[in-house]
N, C-alpha and C. Protein backbone atom coordinates (compact mmCIF):
# COMPACT_ATOMS: atom_id res chain seq x y z
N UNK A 1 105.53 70.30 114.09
CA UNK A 1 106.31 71.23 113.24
C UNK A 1 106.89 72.34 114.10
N UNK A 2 108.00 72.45 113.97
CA UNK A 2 108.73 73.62 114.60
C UNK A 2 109.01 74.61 113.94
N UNK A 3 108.89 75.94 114.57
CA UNK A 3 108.97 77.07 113.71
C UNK A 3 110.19 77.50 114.24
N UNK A 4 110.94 78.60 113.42
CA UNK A 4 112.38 78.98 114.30
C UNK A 4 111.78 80.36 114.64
N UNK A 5 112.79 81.25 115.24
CA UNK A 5 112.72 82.47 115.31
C UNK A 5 112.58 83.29 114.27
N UNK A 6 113.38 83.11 113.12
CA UNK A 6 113.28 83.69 111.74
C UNK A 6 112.43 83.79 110.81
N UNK A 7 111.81 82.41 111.31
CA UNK A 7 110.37 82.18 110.47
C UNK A 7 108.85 82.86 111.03
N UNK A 8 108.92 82.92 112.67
CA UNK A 8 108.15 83.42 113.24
C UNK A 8 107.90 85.06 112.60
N UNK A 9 109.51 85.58 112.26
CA UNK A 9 109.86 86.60 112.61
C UNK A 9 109.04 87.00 110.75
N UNK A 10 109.60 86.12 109.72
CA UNK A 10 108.99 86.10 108.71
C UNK A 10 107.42 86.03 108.55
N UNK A 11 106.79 85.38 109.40
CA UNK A 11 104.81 85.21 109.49
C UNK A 11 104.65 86.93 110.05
N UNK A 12 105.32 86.57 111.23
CA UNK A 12 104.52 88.48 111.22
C UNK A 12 104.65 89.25 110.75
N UNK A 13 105.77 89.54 109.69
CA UNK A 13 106.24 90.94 108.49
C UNK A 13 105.17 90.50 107.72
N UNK A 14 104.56 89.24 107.14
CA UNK A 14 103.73 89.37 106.72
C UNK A 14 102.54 89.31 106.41
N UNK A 15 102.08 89.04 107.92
CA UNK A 15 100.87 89.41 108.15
C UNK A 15 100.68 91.03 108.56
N UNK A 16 101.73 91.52 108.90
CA UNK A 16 101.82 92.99 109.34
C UNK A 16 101.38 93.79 107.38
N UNK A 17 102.12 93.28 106.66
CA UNK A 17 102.57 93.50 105.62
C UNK A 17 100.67 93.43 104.70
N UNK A 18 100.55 92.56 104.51
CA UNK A 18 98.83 92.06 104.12
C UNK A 18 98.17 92.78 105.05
N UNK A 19 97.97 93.06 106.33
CA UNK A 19 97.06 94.05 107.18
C UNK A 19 97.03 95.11 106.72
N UNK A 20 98.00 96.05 106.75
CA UNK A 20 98.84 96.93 105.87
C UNK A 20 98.06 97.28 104.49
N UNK A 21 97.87 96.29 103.77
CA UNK A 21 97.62 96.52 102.07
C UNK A 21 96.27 96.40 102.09
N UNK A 22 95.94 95.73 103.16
CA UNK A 22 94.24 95.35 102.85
C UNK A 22 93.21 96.26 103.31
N UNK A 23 94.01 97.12 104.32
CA UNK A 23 93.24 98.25 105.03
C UNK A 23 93.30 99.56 103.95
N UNK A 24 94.65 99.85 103.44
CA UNK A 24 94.98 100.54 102.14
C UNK A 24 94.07 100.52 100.81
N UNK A 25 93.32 98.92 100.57
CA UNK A 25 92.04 98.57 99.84
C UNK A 25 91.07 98.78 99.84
N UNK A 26 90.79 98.36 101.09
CA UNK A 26 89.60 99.08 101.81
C UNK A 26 88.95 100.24 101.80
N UNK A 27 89.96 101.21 102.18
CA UNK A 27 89.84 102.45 101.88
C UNK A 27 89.84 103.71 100.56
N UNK A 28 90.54 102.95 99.97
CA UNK A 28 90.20 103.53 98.50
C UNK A 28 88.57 102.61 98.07
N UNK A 29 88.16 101.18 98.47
CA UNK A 29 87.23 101.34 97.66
C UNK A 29 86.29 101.79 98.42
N UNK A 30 86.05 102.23 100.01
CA UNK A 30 84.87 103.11 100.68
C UNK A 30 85.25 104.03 99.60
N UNK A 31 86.37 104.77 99.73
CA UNK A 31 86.04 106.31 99.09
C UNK A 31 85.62 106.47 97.98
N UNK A 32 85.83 105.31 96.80
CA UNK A 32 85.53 105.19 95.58
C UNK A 32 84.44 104.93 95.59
N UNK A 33 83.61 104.06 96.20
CA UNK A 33 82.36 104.48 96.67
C UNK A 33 81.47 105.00 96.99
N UNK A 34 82.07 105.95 98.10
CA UNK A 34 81.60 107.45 98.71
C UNK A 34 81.36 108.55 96.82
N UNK A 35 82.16 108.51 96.38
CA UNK A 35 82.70 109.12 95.11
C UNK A 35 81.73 109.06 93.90
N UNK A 36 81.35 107.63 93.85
CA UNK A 36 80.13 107.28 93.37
C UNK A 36 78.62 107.73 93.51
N UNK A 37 77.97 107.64 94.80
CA UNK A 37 77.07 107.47 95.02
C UNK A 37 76.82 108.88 95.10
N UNK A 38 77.60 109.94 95.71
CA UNK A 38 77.58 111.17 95.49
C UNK A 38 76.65 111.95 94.26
């Protein structure tokens, strides 16, 4: 399977993109957490 440039270019926006949101998740639920246990 061959990938083009565009498509390459498409996998990493969205893996950049999901890294991005999941670290953003993460962090609200430590703090919501933190928030909790308090």
């Amino acid at each position: 399977m061959i990938i083009g440039k565009e498509n390459k270019k498409m996998l990493f926006f969205i893996k950049y993109f999901l890294e991005i949101s999941l670290s953003k998740i993460w962090k609200s639920v430590k703090d919501h957490n933190k928030k909790q246990a308090a």
